[in-house]
PDB file of N, CA and C in Angstrom:
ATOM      1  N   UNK A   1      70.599  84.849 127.183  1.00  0.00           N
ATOM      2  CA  UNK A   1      70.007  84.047 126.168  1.00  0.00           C
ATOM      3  C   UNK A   1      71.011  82.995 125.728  1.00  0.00           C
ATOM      4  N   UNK A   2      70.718  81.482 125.525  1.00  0.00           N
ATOM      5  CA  UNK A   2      71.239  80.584 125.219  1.00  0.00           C
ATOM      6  C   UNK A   2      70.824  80.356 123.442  1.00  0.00           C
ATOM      7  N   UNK A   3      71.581  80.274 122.791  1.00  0.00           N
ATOM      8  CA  UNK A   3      70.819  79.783 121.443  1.00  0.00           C
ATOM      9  C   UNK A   3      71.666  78.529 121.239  1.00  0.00           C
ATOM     10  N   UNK A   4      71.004  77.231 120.866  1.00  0.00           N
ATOM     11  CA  UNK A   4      70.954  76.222 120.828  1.00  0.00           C
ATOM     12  C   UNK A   4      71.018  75.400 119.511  1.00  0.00           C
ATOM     13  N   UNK A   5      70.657  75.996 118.322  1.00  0.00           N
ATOM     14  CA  UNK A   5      70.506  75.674 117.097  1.00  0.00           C
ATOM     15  C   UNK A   5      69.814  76.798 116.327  1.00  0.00           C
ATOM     16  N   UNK A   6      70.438  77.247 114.997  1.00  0.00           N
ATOM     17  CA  UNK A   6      70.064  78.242 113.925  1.00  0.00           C
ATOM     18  C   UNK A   6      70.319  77.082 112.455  1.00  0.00           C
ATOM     19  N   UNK A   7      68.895  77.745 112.216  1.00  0.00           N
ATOM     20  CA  UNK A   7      68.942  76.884 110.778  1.00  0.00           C
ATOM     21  C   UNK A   7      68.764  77.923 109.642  1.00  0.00           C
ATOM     22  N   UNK A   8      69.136  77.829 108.543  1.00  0.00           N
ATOM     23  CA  UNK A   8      68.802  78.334 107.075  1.00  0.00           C
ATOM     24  C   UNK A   8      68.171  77.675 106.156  1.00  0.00           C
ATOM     25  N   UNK A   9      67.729  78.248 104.868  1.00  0.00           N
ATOM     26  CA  UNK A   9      67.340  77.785 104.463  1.00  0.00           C
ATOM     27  C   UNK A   9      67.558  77.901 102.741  1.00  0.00           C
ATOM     28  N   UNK A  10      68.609  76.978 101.938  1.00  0.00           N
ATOM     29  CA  UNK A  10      68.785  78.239 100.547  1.00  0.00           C
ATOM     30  C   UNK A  10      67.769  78.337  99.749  1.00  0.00           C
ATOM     31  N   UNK A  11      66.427  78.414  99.873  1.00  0.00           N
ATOM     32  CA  UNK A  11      65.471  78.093  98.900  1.00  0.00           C
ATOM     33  C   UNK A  11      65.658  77.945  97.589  1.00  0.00           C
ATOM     34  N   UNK A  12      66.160  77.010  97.197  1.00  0.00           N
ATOM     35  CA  UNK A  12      66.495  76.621  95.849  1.00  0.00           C
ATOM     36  C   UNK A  12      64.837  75.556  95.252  1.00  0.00           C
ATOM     37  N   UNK A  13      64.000  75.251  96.047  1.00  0.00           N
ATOM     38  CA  UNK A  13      62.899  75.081  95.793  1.00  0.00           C
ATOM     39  C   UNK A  13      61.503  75.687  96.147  1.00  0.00           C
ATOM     40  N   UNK A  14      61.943  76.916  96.334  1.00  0.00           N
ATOM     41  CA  UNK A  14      60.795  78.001  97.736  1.00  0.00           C
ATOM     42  C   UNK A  14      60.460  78.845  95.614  1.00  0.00           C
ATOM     43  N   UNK A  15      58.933  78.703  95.464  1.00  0.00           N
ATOM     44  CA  UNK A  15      58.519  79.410  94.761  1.00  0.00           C
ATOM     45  C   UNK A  15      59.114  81.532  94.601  1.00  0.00           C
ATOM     46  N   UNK A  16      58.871  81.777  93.870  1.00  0.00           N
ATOM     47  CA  UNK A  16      58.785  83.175  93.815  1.00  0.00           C
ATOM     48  C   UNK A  16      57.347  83.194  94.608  1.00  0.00           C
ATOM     49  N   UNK A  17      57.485  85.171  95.321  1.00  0.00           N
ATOM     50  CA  UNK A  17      56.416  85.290  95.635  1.00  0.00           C
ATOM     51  C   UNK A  17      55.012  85.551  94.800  1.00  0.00           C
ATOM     52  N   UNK A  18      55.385  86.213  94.032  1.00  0.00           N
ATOM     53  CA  UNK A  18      54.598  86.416  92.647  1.00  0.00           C
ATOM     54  C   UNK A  18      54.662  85.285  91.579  1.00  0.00           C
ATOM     55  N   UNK A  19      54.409  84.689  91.243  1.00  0.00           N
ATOM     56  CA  UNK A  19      54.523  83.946  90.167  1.00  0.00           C
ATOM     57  C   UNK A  19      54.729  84.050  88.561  1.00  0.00           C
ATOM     58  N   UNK A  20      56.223  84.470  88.204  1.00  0.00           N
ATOM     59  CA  UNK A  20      56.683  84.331  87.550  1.00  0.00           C
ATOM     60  C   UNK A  20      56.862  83.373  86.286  1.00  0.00           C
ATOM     61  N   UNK A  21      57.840  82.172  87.331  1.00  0.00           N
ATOM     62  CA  UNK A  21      58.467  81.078  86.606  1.00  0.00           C
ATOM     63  C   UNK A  21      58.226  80.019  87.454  1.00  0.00           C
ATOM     64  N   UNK A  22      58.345  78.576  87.201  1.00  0.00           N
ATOM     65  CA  UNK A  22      59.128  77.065  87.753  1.00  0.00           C
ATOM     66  C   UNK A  22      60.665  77.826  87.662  1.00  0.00           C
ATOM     67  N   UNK A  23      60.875  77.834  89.209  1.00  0.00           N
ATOM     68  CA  UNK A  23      62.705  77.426  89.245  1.00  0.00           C
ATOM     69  C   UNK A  23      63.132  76.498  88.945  1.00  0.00           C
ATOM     70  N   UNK A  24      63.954  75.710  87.915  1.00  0.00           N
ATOM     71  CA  UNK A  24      64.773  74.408  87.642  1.00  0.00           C
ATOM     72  C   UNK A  24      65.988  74.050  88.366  1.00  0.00           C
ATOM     73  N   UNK A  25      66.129  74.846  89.531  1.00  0.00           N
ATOM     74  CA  UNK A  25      67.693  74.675  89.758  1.00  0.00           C
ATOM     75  C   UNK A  25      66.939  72.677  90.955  1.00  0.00           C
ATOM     76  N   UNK A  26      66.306  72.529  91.489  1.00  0.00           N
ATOM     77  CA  UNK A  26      66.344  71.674  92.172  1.00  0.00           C
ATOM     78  C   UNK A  26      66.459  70.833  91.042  1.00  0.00           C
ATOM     79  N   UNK A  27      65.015  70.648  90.288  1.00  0.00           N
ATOM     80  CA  UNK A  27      65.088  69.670  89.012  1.00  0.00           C
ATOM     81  C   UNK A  27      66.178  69.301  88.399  1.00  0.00           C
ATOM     82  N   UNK A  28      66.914  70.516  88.171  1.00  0.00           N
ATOM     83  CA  UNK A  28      68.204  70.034  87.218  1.00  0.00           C
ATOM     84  C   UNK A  28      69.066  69.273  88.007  1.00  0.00           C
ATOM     85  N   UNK A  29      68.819  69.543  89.300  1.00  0.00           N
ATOM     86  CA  UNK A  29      70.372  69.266  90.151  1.00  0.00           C
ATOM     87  C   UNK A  29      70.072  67.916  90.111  1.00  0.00           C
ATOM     88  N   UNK A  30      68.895  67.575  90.126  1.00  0.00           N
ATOM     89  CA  UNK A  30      67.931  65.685  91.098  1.00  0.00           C
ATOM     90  C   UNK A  30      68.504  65.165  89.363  1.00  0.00           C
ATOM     91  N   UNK A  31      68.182  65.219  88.486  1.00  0.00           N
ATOM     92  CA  UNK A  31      68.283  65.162  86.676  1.00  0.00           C
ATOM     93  C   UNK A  31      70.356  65.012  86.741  1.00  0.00           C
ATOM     94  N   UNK A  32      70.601  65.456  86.866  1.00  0.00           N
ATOM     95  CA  UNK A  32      72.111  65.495  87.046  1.00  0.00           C
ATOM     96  C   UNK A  32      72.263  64.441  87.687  1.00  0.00           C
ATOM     97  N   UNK A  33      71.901  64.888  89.182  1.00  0.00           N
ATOM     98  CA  UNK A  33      72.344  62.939  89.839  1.00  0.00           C
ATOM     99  C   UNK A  33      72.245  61.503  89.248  1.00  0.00           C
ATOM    100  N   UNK A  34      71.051  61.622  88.744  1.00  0.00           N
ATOM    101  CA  UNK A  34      70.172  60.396  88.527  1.00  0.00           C
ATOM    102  C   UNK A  34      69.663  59.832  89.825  1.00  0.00           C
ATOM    103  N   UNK A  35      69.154  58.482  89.298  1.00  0.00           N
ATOM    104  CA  UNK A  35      68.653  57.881  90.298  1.00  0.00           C
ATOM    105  C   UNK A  35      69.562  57.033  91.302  1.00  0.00           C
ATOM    106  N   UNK A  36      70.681  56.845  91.204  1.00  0.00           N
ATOM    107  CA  UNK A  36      71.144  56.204  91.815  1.00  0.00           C
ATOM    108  C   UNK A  36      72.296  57.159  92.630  1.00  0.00           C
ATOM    109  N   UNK A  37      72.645  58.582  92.360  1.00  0.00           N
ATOM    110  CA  UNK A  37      73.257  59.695  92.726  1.00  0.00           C
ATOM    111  C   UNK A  37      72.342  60.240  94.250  1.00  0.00           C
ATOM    112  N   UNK A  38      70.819  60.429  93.990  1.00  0.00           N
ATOM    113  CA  UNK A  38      70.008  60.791  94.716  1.00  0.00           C
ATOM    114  C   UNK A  38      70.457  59.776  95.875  1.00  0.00           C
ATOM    115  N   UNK A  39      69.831  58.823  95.504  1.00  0.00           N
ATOM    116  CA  UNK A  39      69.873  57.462  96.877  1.00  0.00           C
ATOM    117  C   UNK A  39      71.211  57.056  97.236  1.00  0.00           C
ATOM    118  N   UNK A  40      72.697  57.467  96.572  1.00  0.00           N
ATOM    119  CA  UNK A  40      73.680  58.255  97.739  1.00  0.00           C
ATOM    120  C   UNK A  40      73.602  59.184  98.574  1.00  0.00           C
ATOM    121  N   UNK A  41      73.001  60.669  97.692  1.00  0.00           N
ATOM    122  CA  UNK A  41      72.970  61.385  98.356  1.00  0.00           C
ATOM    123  C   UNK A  41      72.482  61.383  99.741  1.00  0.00           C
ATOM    124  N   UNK A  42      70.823  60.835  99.656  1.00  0.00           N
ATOM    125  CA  UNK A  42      69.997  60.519 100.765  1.00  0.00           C
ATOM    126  C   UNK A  42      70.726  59.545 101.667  1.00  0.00           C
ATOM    127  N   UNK A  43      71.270  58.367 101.522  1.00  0.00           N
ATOM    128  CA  UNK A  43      72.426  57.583 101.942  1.00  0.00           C
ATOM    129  C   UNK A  43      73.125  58.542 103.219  1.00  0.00           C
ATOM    130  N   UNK A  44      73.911  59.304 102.116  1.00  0.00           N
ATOM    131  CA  UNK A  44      74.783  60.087 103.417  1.00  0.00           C
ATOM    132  C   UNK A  44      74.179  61.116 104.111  1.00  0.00           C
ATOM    133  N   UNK A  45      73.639  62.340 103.229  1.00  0.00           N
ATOM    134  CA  UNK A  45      72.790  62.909 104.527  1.00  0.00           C
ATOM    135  C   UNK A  45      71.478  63.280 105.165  1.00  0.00           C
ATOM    136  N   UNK A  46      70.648  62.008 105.015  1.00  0.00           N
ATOM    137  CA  UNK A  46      69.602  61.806 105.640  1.00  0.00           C
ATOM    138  C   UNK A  46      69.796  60.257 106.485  1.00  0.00           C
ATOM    139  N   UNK A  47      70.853  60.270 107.086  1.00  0.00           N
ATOM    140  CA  UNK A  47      70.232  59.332 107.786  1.00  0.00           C
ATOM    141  C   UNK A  47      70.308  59.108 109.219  1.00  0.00           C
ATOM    142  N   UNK A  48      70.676  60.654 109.286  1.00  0.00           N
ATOM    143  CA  UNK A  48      70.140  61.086 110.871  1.00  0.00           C
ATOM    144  C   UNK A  48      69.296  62.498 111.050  1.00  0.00           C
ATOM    145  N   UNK A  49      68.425  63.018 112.076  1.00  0.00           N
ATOM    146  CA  UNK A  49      67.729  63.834 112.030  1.00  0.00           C
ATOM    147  C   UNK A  49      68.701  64.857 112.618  1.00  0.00           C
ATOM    148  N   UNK A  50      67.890  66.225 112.298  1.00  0.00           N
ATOM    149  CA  UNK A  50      69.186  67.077 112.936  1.00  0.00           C
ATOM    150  C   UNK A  50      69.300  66.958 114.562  1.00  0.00           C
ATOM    151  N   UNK A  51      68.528  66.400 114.804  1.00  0.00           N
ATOM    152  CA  UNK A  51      69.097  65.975 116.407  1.00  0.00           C
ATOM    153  C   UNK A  51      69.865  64.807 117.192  1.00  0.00           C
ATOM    154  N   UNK A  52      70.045  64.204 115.400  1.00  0.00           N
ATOM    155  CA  UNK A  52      71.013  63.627 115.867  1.00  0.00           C
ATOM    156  C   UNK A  52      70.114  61.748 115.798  1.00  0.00           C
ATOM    157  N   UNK A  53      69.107  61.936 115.676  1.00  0.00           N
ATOM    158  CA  UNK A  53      68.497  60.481 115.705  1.00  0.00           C
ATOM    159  C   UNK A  53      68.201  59.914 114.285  1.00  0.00           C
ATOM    160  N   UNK A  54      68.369  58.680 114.413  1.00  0.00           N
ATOM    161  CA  UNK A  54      68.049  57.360 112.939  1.00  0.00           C
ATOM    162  C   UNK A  54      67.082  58.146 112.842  1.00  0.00           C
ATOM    163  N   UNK A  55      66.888  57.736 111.038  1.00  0.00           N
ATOM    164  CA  UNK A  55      65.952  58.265 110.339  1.00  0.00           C
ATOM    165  C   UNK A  55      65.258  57.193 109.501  1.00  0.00           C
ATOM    166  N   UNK A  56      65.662  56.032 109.880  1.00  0.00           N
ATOM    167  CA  UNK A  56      65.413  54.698 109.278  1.00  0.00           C
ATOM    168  C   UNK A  56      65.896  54.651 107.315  1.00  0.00           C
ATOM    169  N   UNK A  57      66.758  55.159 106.862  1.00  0.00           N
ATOM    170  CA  UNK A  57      66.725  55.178 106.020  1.00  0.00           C
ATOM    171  C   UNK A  57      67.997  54.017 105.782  1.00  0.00           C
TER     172      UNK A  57
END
């Protein structure tokens, strides 16, 4: 067997299965950046796909 790529995932926006609560941890984190923090962020790492190709951003 060759494995080629393993991904994770930290669900920091993946609901509970039961419905509890709204998790805030994404909200707070996007709220922290601001708007101009985000569109660095996205800047640096979205602007290739994980295979490696433009993402036009």
């Amino acid at each position: 067997m060759t494995v080629d790529l393993v991904q994770t995932s930290c669900g920091t926006a993946v609901p509970f299965y039961d419905f509890k609560e709204e998790r805030n941890q994404l909200k707070d984190w996007a709220e922290n950046k601001g708007r101009e923090g985000i569109q660095e962020y996205w800047e640096k790492k979205n602007t290739f796909s994980i295979d490696g190709k433009p993402t036009g951003i």
